[in-house]
C-alpha atoms as a PDB file:
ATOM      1  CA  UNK A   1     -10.185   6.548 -12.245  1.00  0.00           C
ATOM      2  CA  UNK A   2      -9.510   5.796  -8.521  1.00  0.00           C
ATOM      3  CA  UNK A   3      -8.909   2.843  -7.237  1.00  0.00           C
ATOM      4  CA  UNK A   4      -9.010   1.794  -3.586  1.00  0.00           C
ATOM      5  CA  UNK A   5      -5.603   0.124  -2.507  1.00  0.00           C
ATOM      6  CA  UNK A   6      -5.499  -2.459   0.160  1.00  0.00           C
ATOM      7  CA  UNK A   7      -2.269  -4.491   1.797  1.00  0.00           C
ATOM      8  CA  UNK A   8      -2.854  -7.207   4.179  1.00  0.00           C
ATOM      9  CA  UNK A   9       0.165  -9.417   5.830  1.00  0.00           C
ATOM     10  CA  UNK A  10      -0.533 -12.665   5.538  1.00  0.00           C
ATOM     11  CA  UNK A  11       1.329 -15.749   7.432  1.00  0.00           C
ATOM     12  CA  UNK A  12       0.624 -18.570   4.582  1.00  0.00           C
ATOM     13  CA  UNK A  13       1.277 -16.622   1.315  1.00  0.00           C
ATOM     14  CA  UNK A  14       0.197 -19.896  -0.902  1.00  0.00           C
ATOM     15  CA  UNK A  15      -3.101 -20.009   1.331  1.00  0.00           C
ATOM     16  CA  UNK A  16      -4.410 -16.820   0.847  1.00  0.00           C
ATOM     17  CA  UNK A  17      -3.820 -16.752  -3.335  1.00  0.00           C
ATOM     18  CA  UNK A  18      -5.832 -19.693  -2.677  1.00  0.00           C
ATOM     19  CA  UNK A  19      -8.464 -17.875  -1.169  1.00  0.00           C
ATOM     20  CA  UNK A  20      -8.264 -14.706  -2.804  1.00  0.00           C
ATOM     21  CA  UNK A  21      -8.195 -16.032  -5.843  1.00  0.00           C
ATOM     22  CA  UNK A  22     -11.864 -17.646  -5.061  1.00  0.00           C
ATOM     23  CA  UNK A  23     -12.706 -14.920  -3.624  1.00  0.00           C
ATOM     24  CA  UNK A  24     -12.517 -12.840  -6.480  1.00  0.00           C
ATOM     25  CA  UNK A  25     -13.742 -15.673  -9.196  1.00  0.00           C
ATOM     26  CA  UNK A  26     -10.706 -16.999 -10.158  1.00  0.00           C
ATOM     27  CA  UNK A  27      -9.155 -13.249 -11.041  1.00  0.00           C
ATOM     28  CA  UNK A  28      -5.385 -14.263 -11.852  1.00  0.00           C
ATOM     29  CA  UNK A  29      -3.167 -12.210 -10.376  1.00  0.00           C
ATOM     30  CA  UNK A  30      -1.605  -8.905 -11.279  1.00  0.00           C
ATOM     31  CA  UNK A  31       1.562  -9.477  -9.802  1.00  0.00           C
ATOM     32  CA  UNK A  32       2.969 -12.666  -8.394  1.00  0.00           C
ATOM     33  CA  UNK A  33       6.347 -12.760  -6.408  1.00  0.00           C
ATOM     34  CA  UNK A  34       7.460 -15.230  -3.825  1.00  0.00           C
ATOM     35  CA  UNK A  35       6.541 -13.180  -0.976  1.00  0.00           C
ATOM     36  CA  UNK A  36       3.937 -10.658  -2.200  1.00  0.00           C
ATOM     37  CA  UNK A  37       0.645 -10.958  -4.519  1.00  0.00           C
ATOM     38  CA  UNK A  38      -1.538  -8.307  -5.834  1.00  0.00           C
ATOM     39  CA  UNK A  39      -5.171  -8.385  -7.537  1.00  0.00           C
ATOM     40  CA  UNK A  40      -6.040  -5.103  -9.897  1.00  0.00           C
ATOM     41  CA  UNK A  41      -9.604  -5.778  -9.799  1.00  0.00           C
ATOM     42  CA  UNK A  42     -12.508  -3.666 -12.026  1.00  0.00           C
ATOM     43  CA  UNK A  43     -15.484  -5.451  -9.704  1.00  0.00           C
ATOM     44  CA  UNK A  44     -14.958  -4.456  -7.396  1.00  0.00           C
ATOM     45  CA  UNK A  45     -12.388  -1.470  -8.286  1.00  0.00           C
ATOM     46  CA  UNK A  46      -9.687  -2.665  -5.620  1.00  0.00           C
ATOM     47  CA  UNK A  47      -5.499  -2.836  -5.766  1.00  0.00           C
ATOM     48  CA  UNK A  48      -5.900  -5.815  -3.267  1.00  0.00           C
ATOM     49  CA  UNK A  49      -2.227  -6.963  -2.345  1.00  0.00           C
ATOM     50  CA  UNK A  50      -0.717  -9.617   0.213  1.00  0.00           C
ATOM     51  CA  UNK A  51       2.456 -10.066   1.560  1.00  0.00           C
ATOM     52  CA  UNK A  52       4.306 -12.603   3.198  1.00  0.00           C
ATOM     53  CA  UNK A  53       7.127 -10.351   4.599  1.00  0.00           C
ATOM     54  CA  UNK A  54       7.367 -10.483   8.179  1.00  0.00           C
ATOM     55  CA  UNK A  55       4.969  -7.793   9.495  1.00  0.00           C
ATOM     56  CA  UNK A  56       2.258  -9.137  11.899  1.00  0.00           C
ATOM     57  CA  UNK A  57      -1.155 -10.427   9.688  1.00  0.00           C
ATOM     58  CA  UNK A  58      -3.782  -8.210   9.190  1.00  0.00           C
ATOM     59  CA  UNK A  59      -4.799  -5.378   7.199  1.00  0.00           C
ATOM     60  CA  UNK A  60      -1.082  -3.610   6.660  1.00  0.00           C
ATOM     61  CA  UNK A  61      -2.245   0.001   5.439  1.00  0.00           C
ATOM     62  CA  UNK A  62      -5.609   1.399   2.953  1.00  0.00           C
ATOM     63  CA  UNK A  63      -5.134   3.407   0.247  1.00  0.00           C
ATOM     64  CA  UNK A  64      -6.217   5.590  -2.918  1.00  0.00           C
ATOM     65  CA  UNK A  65      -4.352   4.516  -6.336  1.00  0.00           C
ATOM     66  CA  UNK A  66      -4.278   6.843  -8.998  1.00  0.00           C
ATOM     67  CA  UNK A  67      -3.952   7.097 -12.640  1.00  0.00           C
ATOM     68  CA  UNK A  68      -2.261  11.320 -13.017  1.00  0.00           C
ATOM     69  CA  UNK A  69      -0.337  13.470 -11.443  1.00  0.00           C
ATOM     70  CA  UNK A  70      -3.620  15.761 -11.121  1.00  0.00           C
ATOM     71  CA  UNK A  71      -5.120  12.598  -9.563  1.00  0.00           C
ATOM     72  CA  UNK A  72      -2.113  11.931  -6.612  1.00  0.00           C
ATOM     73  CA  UNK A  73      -2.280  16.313  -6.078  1.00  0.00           C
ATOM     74  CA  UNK A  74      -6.061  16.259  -5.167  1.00  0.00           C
ATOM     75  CA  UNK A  75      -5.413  12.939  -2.683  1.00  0.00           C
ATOM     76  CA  UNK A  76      -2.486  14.567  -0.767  1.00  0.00           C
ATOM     77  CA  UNK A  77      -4.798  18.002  -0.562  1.00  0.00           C
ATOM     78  CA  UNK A  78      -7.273  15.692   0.708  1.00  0.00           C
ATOM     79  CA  UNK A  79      -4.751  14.466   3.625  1.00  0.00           C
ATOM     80  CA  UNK A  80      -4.289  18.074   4.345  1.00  0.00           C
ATOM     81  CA  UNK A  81      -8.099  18.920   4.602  1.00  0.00           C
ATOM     82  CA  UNK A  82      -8.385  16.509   6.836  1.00  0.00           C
ATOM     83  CA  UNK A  83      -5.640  18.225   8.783  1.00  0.00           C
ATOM     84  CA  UNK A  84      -3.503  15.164   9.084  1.00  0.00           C
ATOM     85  CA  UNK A  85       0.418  15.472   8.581  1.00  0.00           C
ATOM     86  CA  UNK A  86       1.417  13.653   5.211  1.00  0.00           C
ATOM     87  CA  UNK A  87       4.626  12.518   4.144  1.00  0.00           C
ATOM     88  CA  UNK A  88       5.758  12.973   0.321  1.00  0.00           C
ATOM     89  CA  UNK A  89       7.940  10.442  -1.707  1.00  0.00           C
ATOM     90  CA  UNK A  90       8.824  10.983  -5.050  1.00  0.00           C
ATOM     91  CA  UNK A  91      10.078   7.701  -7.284  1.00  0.00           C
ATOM     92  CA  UNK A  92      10.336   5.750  -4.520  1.00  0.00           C
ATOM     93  CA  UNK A  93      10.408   1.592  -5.060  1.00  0.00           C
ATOM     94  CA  UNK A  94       7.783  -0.319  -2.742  1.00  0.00           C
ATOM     95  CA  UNK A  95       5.840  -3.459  -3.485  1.00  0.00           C
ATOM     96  CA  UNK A  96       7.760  -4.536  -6.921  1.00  0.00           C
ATOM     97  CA  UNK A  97       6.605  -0.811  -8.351  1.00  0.00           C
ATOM     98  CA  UNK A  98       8.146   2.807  -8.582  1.00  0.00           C
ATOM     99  CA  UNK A  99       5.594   5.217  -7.499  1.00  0.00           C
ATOM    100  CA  UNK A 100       5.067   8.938  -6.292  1.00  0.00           C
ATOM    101  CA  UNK A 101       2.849   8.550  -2.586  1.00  0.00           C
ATOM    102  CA  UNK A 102       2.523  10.580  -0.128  1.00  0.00           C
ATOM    103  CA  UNK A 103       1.290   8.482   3.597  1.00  0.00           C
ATOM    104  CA  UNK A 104      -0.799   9.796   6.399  1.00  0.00           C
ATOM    105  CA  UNK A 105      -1.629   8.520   9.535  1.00  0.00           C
ATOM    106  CA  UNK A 106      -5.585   8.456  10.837  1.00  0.00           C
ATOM    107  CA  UNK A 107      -6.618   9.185  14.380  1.00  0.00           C
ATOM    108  CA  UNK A 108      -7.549   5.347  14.662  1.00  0.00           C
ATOM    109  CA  UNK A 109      -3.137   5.101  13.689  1.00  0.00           C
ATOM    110  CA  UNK A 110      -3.781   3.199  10.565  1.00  0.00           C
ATOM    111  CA  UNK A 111      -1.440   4.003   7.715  1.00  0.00           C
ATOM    112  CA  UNK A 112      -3.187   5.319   4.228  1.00  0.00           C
ATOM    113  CA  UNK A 113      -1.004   6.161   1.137  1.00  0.00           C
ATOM    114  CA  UNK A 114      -2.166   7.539  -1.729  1.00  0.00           C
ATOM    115  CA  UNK A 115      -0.146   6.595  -4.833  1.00  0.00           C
ATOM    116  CA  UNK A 116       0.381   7.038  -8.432  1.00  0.00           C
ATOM    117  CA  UNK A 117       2.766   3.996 -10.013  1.00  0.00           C
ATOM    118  CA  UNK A 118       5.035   4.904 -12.788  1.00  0.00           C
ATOM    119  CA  UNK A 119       6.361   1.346 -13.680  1.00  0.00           C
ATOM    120  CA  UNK A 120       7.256  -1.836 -12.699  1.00  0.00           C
ATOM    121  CA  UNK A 121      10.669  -2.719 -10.350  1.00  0.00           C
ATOM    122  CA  UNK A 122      12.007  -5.831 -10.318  1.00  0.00           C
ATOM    123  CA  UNK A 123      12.302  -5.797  -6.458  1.00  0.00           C
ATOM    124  CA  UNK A 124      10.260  -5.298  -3.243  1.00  0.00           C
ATOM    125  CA  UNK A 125      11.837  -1.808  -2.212  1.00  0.00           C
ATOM    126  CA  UNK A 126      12.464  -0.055   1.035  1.00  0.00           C
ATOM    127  CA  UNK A 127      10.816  -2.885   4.052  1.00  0.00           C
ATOM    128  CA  UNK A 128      10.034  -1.525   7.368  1.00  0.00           C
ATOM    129  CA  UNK A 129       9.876  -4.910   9.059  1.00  0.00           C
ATOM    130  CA  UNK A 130      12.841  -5.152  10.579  1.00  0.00           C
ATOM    131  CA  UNK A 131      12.513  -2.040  12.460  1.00  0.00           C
ATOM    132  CA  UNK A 132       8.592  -1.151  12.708  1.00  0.00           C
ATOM    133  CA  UNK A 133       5.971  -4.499  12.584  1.00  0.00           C
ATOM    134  CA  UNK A 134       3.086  -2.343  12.302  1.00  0.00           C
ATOM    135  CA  UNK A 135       4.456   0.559   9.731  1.00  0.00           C
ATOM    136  CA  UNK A 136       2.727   0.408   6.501  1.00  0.00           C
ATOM    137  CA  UNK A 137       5.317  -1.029   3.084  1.00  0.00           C
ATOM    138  CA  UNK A 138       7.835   0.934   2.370  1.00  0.00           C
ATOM    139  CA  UNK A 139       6.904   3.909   3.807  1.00  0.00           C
ATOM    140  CA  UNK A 140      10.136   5.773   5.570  1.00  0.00           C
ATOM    141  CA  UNK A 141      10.318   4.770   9.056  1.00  0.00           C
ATOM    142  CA  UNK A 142      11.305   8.218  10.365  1.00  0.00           C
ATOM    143  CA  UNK A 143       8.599   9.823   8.388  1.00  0.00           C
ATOM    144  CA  UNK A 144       5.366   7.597   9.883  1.00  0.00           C
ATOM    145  CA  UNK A 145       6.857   7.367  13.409  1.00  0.00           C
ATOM    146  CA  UNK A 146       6.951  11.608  12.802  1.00  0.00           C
ATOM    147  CA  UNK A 147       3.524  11.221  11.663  1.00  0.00           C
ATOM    148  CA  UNK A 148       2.320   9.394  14.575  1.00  0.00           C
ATOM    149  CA  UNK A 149       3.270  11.154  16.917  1.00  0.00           C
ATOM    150  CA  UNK A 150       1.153  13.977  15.991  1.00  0.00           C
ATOM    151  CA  UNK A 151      -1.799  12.121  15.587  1.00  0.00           C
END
């Protein structure tokens, strides 16, 4: 099963659990950290995370989770249908999980991964934040400036 993925930054991380949390009728959270929250929800099928990390609020990137290898293969050959450059990581630790993702850029520059996670990490990962506001998580700076460019 797939499972759309989405990350927004959030100024008032205690706020918006509050209203998430109504928002989805009282689902408890999958995750809980001090600065990031995330919702694996079955109705509506959604990885809805927040984060309270520095990057300006709003939606952060979109995604596609999946559940196999066979899954994350058909998403990246997806990105390249689309003809859009992708950039591959391989056990990479973002958002308090190790995960194989790949990230593409849209013409519209919004970031979309597409990710498979392998197990939990007890910390955040690679942060862009410091360097680019708007970058999706943990992707590698070089790689999404790269890809927008050619968008």
């Amino acid at each position: 099963m797939k499972r759309m993925h989405i990350h927004v930054s959030v100024e008032n991380l205690d706020d918006s659990i509050r209203f998430y949390r109504a928002m989805f009728g009282n689902a408890e959270p999958a995750v809980l950290k001090p600065d990031y929250c995330k919702w694996e929800l079955t109705d509506p099928a959604v990885n809805f995370a927040i984060s309270q990390r520095g990057a300006r609020p709003g939606v952060d990137h979109i995604g596609i989770q999946v559940e196999s290898d066979a899954e994350l293969a058909e998403m990246n050959a997806r990105f390249a249908a689309a003809q859009l450059p992708v950039a591959e990581q391989t056990g990479t630790t973002c958002c308090y999980a190790k995960s194989d993702k790949a990230w593409t850029i849209d013409p519209q520059g919004v970031a979309w991964e597409t990710f498979r996670t392998l197990e939990a990490a007890p910390v955040f990962g690679t942060s862009h934040e410091a360097a680019v506001a708007s970058v999706a998580c943990c992707s590698p700076v070089e790689s999404v400036v790269t890809l927008r460019s050619r968008a």
